[in-house]
C-alpha atoms as a PDB file:
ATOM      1  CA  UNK A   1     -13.223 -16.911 -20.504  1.00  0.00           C
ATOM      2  CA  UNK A   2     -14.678 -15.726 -17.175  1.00  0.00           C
ATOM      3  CA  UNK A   3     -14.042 -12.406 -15.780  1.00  0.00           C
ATOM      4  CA  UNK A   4     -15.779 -11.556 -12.265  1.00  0.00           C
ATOM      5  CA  UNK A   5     -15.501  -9.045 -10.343  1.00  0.00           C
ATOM      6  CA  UNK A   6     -16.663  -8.141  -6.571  1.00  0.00           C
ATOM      7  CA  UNK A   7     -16.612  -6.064  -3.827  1.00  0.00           C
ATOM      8  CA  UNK A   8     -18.346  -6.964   0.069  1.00  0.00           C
ATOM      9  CA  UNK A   9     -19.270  -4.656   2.424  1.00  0.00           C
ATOM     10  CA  UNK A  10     -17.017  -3.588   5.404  1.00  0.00           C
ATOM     11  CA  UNK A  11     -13.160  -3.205   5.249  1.00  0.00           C
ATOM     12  CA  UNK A  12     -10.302  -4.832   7.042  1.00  0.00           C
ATOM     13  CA  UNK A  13     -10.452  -8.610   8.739  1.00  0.00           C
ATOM     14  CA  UNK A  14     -14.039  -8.778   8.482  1.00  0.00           C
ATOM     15  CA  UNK A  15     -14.539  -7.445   4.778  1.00  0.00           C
ATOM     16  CA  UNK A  16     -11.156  -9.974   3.740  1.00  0.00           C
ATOM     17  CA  UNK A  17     -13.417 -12.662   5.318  1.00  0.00           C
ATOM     18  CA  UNK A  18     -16.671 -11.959   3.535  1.00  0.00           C
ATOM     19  CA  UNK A  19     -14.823 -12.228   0.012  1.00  0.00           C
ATOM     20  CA  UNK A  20     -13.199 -15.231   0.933  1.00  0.00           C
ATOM     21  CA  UNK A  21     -16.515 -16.534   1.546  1.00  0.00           C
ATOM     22  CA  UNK A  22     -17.478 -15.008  -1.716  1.00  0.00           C
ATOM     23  CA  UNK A  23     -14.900 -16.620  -3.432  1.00  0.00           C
ATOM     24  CA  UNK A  24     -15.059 -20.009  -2.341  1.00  0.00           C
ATOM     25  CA  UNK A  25     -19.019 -20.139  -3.042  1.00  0.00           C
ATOM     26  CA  UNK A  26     -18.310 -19.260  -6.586  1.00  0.00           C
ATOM     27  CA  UNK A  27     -15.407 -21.370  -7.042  1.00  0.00           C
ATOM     28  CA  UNK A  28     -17.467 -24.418  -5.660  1.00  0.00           C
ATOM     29  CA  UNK A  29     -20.589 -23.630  -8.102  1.00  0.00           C
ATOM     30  CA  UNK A  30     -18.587 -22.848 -10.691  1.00  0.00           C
ATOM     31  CA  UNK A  31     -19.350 -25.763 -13.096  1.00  0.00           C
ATOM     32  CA  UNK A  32     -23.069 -24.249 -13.448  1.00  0.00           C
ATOM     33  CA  UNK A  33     -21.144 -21.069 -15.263  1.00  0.00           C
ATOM     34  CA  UNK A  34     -20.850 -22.429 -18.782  1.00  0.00           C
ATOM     35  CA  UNK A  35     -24.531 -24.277 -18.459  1.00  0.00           C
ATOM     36  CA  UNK A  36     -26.817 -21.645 -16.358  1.00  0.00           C
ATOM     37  CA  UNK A  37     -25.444 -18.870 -15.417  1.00  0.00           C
ATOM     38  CA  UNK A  38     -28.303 -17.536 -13.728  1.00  0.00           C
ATOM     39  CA  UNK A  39     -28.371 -20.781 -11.580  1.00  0.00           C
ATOM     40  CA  UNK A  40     -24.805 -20.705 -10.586  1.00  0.00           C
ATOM     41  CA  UNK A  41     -25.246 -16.760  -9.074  1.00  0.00           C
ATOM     42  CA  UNK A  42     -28.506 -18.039  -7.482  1.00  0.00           C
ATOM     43  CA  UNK A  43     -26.979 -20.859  -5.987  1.00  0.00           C
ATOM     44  CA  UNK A  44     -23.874 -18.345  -4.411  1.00  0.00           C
ATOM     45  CA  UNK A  45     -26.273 -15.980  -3.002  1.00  0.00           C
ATOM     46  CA  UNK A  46     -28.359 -18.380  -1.179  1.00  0.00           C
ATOM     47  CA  UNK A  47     -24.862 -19.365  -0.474  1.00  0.00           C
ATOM     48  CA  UNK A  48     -23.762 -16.435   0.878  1.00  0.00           C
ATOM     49  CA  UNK A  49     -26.779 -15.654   2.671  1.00  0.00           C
ATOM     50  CA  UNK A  50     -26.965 -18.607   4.647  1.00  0.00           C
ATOM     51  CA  UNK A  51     -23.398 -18.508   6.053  1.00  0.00           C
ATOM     52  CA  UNK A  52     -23.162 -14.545   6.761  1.00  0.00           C
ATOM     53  CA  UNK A  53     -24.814 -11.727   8.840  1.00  0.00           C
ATOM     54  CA  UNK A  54     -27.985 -10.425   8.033  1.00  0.00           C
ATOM     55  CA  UNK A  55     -26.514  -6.824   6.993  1.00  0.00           C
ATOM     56  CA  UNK A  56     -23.472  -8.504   4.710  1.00  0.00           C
ATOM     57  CA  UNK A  57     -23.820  -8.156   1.312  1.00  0.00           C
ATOM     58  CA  UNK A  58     -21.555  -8.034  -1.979  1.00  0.00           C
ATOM     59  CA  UNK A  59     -22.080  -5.995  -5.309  1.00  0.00           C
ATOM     60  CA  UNK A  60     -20.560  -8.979  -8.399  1.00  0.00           C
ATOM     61  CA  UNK A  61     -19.910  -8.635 -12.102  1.00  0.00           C
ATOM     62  CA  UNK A  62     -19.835 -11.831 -13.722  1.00  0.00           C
ATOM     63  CA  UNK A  63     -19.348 -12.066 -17.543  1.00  0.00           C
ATOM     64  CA  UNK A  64     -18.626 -15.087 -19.561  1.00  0.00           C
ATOM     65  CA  UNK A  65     -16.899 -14.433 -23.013  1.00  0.00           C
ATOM     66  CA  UNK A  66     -17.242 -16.333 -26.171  1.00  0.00           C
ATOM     67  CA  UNK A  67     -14.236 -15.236 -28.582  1.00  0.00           C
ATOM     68  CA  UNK A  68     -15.899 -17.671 -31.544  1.00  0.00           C
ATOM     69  CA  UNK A  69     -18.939 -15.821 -31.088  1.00  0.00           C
ATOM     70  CA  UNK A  70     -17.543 -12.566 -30.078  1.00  0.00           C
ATOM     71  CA  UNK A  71     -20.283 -12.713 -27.455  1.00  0.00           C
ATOM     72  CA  UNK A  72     -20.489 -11.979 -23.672  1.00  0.00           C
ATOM     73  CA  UNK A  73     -22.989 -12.680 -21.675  1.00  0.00           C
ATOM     74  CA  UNK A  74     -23.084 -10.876 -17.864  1.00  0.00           C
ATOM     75  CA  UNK A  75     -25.157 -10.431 -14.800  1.00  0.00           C
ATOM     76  CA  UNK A  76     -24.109  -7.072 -12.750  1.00  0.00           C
ATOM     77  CA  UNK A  77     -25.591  -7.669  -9.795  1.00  0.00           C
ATOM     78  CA  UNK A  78     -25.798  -3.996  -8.148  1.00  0.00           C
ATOM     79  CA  UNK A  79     -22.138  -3.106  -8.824  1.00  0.00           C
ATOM     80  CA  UNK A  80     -21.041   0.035 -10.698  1.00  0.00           C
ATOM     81  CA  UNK A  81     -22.046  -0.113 -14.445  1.00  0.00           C
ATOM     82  CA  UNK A  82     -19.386  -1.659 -16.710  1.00  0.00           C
ATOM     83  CA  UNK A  83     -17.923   0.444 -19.221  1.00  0.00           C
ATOM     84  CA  UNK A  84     -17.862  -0.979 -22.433  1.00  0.00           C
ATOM     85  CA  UNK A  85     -15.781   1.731 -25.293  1.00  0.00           C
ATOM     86  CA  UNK A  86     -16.099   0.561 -28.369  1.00  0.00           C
ATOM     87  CA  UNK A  87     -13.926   1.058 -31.038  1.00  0.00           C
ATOM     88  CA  UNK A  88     -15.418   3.924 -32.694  1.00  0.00           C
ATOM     89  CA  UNK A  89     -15.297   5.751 -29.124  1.00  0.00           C
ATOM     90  CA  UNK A  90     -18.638   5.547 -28.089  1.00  0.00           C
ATOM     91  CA  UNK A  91     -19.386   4.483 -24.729  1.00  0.00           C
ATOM     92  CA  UNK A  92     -22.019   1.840 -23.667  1.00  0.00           C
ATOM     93  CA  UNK A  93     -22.634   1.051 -19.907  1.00  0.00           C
ATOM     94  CA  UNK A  94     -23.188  -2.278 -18.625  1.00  0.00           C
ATOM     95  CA  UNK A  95     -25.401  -1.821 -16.056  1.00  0.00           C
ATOM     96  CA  UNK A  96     -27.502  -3.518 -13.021  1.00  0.00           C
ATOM     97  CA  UNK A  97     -29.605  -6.281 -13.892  1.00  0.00           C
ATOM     98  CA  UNK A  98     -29.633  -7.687 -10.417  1.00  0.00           C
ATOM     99  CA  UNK A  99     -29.384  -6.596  -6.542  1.00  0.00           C
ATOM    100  CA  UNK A 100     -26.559  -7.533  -4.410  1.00  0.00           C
ATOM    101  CA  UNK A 101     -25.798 -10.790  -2.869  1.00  0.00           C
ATOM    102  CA  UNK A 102     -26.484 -11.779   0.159  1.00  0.00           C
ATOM    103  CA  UNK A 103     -29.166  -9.861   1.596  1.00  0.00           C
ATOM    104  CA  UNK A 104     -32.519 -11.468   0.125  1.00  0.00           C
ATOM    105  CA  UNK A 105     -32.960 -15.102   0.199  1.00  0.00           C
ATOM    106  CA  UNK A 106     -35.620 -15.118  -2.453  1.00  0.00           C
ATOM    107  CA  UNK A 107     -33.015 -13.281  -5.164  1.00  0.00           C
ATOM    108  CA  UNK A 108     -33.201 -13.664  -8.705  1.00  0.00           C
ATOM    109  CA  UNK A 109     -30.835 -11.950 -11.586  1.00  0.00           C
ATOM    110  CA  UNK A 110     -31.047 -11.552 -15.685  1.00  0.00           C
ATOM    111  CA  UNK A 111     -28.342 -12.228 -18.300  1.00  0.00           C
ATOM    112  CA  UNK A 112     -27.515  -9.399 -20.720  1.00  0.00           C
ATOM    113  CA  UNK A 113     -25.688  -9.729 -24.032  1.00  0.00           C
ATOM    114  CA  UNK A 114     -23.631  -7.971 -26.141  1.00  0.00           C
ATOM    115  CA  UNK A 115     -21.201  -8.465 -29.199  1.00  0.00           C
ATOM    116  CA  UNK A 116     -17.541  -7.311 -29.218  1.00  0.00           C
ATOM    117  CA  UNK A 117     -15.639  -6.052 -32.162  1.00  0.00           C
ATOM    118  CA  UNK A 118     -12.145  -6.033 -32.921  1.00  0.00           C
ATOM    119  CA  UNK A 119     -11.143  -2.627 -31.015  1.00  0.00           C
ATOM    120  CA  UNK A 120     -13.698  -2.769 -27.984  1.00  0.00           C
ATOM    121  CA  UNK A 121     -12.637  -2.659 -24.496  1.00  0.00           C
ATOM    122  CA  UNK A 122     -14.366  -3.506 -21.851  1.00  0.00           C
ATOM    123  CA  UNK A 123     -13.875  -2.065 -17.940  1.00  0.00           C
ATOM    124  CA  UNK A 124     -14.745  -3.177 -14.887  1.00  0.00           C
ATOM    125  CA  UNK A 125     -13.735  -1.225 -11.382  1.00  0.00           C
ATOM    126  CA  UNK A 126     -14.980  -1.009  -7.857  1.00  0.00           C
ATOM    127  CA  UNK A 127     -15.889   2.349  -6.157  1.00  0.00           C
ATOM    128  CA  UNK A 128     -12.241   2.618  -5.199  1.00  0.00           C
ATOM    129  CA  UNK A 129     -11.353   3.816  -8.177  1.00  0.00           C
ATOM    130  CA  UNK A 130     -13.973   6.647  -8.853  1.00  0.00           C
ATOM    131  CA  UNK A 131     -13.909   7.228  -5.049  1.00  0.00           C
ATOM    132  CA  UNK A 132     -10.501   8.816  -5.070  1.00  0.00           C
ATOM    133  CA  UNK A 133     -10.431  11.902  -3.612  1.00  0.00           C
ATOM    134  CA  UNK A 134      -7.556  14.498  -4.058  1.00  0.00           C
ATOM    135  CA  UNK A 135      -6.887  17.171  -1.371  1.00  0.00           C
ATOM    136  CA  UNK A 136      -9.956  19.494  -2.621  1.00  0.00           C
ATOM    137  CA  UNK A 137     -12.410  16.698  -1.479  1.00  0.00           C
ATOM    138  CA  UNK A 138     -13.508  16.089  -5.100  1.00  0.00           C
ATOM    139  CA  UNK A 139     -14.007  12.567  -6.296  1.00  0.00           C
ATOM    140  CA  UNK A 140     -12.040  11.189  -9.150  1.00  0.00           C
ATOM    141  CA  UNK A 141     -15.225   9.985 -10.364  1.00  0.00           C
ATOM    142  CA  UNK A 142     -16.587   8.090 -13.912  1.00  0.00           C
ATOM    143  CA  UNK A 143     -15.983  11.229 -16.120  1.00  0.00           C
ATOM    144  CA  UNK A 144     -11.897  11.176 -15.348  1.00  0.00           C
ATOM    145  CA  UNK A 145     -12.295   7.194 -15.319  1.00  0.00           C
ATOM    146  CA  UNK A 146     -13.516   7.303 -19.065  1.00  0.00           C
ATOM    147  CA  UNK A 147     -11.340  10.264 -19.743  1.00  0.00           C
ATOM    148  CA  UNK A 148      -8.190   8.329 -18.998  1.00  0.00           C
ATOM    149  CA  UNK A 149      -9.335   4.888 -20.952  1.00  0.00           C
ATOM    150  CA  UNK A 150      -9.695   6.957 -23.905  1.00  0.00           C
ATOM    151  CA  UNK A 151      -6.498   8.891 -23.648  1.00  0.00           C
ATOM    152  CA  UNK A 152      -4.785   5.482 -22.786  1.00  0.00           C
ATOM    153  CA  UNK A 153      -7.093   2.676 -25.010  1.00  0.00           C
ATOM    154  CA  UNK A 154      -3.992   1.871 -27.349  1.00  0.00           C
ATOM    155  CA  UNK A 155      -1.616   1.057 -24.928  1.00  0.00           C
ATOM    156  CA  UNK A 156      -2.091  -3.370 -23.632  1.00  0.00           C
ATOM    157  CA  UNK A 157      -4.351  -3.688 -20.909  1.00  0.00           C
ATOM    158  CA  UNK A 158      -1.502  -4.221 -18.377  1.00  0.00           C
ATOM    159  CA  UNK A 159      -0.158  -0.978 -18.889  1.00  0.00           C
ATOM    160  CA  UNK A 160      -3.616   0.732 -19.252  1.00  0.00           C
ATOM    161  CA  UNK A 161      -4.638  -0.864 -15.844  1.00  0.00           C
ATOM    162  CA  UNK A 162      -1.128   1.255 -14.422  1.00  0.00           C
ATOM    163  CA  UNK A 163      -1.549   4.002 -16.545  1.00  0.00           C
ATOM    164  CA  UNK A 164      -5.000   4.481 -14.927  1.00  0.00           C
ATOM    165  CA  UNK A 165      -3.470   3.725 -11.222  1.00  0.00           C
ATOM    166  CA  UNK A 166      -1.032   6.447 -11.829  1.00  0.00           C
ATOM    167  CA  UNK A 167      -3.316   9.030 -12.745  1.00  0.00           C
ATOM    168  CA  UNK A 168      -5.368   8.248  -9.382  1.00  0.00           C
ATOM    169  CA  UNK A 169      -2.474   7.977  -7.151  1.00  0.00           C
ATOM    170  CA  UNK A 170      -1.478  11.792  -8.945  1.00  0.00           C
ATOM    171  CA  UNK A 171      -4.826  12.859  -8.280  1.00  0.00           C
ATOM    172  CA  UNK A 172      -5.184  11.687  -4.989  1.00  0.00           C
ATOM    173  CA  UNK A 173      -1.516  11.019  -3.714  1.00  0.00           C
ATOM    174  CA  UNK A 174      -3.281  10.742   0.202  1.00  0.00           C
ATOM    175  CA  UNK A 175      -3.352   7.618   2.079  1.00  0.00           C
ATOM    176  CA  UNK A 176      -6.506   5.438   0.062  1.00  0.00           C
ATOM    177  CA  UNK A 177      -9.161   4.553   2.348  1.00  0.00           C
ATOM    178  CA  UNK A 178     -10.434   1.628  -0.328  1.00  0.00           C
ATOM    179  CA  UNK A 179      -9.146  -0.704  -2.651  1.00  0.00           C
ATOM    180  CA  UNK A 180      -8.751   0.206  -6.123  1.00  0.00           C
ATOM    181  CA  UNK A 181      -9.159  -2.078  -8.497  1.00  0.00           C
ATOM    182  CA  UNK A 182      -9.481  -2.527 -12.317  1.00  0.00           C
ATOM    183  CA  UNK A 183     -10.000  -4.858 -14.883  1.00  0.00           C
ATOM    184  CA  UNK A 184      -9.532  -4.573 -18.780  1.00  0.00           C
ATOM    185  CA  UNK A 185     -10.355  -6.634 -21.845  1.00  0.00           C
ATOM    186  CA  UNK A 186      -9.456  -6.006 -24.861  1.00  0.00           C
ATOM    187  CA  UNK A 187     -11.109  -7.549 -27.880  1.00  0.00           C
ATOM    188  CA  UNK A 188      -8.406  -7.831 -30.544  1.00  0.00           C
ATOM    189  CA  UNK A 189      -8.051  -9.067 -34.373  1.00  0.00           C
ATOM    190  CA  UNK A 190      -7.919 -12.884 -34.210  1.00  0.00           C
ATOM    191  CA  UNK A 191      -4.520 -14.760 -35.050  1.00  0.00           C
END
């Protein structure tokens, strides 16, 4: 299983343009994933650094997830660390191993590795999310993110993902000046 997830510079027409861009290069070098994953994010940067403007550039987290192996291998290519809580409640950060697309044409990334247990979660989120601010000007920020996953890790990942949204929209209830978005996986007992 693939998870990836992204987030381009700018907002509105422009910004909805850049990811499509985004997207499409990954889609189309997609069949490198499973092979070379180092390859297939080379190949979509010089992608996306031949067909956009000098000063566009995306942040990607890219895992691929063996559940025989219980392995997954990523590239975060300057996005916001991962959060990885295992089961026993400790908290490992999946940090950058690469710069951002788009902005070098000589670019170059590593692979990390970890193992997941039955009971580890992992969490991926752009800056939306820990960007929040409520009417004070403070920032909802990582600390209240991995507050929240740990009061709501039991619950599926569907309703964690909206448990989470709810506690940002009650924090900062103002109009959201960017996206918010999260991903969960849960790594459960085998059927």
């Amino acid at each position: 299983m693939g998870l990836v997830l992204g987030d381009i510079s700018g907002k509105g027409i422009a910004g909805a343009l850049l990811m499509a861009n985004l997207q499409a290069n990954l889609r189309s070098q997609r069949i490198m994933a499973l092979d070379d994953p180092q390859r297939l994010l080379r190949s979509v940067n010089q992608l996306f650094y031949d067909n956009t403007a000098d000063s566009s550039y995306a942040t990607l987290f890219f895992a691929e997830y063996d559940d025989r192996q219980q392995r997954m291998r990523y590239a975060n290519c300057g996005h916001l660390s991962g959060l990885l809580l295992r089961g026993d409640d400790t908290l490992e950060r999946l940090n950058s191993n690469g710069t951002v697309l788009g902005l070098f044409k000589e670019w170059d990334c590593s692979i990390a590795e970890c193992h997941l247990l039955c009971g580890d979660s992992v969490f991926l989120y752009t800056d939306g999310v820990t960007e929040s601010f409520n009417p004070a000007g403070e920032e909802f920020g990582e600390q209240r993110l991995t507050e929240a996953l740990r009061r709501h890790r039991e619950l599926p990942a569907r309703d964690l993902v909206a448990a989470i949204v709810d506690e940002i929209g009650r924090f900062s209830p103002g109009e959201q000046y960017d996206d918010i978005t999260l991903l969960v996986g849960k790594c459960i007992a085998r059927q």
